[in-house]
Protein backbone atom coordinates (compact mmCIF):
# COMPACT_ATOMS: atom_id res chain seq x y z
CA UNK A 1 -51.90 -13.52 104.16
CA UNK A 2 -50.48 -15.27 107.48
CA UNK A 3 -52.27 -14.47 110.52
CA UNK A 4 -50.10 -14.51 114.07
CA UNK A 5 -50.82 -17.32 116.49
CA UNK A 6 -51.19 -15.23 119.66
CA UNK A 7 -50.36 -18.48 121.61
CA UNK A 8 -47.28 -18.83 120.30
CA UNK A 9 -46.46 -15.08 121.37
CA UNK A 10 -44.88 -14.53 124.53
CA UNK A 11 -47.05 -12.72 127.40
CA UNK A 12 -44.92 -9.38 128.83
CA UNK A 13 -46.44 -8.08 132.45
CA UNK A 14 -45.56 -4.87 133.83
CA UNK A 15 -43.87 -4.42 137.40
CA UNK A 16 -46.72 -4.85 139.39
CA UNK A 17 -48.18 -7.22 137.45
CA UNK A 18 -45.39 -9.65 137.69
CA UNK A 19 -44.99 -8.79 141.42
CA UNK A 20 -48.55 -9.81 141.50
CA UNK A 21 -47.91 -13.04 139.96
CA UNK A 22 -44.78 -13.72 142.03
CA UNK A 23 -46.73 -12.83 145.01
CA UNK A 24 -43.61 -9.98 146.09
CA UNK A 25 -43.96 -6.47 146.87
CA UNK A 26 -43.30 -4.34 143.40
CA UNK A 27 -40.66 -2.79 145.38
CA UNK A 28 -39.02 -5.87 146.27
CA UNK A 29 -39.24 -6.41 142.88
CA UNK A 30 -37.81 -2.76 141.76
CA UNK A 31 -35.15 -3.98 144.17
CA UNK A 32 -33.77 -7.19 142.57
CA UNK A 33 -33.54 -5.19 139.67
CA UNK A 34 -31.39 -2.70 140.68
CA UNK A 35 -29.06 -5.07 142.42
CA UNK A 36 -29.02 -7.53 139.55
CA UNK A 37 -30.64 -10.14 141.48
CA UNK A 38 -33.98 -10.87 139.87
CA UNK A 39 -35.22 -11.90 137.04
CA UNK A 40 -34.94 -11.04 133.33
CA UNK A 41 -36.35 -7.77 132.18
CA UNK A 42 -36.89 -5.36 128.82
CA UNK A 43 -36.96 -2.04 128.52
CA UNK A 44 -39.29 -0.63 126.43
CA UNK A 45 -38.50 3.39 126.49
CA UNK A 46 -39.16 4.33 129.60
CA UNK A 47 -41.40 1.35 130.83
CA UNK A 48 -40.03 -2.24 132.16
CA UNK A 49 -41.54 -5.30 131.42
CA UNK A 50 -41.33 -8.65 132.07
CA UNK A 51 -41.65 -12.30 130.32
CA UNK A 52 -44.20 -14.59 131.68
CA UNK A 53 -41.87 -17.20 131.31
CA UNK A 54 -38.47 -15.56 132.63
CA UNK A 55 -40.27 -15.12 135.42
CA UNK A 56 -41.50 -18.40 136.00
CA UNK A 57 -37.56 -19.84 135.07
CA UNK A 58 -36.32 -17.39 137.67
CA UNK A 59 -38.54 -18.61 140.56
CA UNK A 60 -38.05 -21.86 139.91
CA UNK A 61 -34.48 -21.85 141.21
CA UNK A 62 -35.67 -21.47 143.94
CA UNK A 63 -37.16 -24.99 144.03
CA UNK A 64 -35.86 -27.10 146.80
CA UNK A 65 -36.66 -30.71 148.01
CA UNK A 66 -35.71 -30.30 151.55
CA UNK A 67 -34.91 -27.41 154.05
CA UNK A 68 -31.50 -29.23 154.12
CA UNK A 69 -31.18 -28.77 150.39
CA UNK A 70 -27.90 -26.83 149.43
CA UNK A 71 -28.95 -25.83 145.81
CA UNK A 72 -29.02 -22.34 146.08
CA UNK A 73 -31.99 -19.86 144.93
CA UNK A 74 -32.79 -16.26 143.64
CA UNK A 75 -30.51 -14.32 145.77
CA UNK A 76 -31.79 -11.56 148.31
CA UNK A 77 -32.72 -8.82 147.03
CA UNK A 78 -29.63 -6.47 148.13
CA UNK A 79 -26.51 -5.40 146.89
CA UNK A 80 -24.60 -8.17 146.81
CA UNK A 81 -20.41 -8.05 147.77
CA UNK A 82 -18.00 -8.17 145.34
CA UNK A 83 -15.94 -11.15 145.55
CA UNK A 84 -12.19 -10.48 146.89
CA UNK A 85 -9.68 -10.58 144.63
């Protein structure tokens, strides 16, 4: 019989933990989810969760070399504009 390598599995937090872990407020969090501007997310029934590693991906576009860098980041979390058409 096979037997699952747990360290191959990925690692799903809950709100707070991932706020925890992104050091934000799990409202900020709750916040880039609703406007679309955070990172990935499942839905389990009625419970969100969150992959270790989506998180970690999301953050890191936020990595900059300089205050003068013009890569942009994770977007503020608030409802962003619609673009005019």
């Amino acid at each position: 019989m096979d037997t699952f390598k747990t360290e191959s599995l990925p690692v799903y937090l809950s709100t707070v933990e991932a706020a925890q872990l992104l050091r934000l407020s799990p409202r900020t969090l709750e916040k880039h989810r609703l406007y679309g501007t955070g990172p990935s997310f499942r839905k389990i029934g009625g419970r969100v969760i969150y992959a270790a590693a989506d998180l970690v991906a999301w953050a890191e576009t936020g990595a900059k070399t300089s205050t003068s860098d013009p890569r942009c980041g994770p977007r503020p979390a608030r409802r962003q504009s619609l673009p005019l058409q």
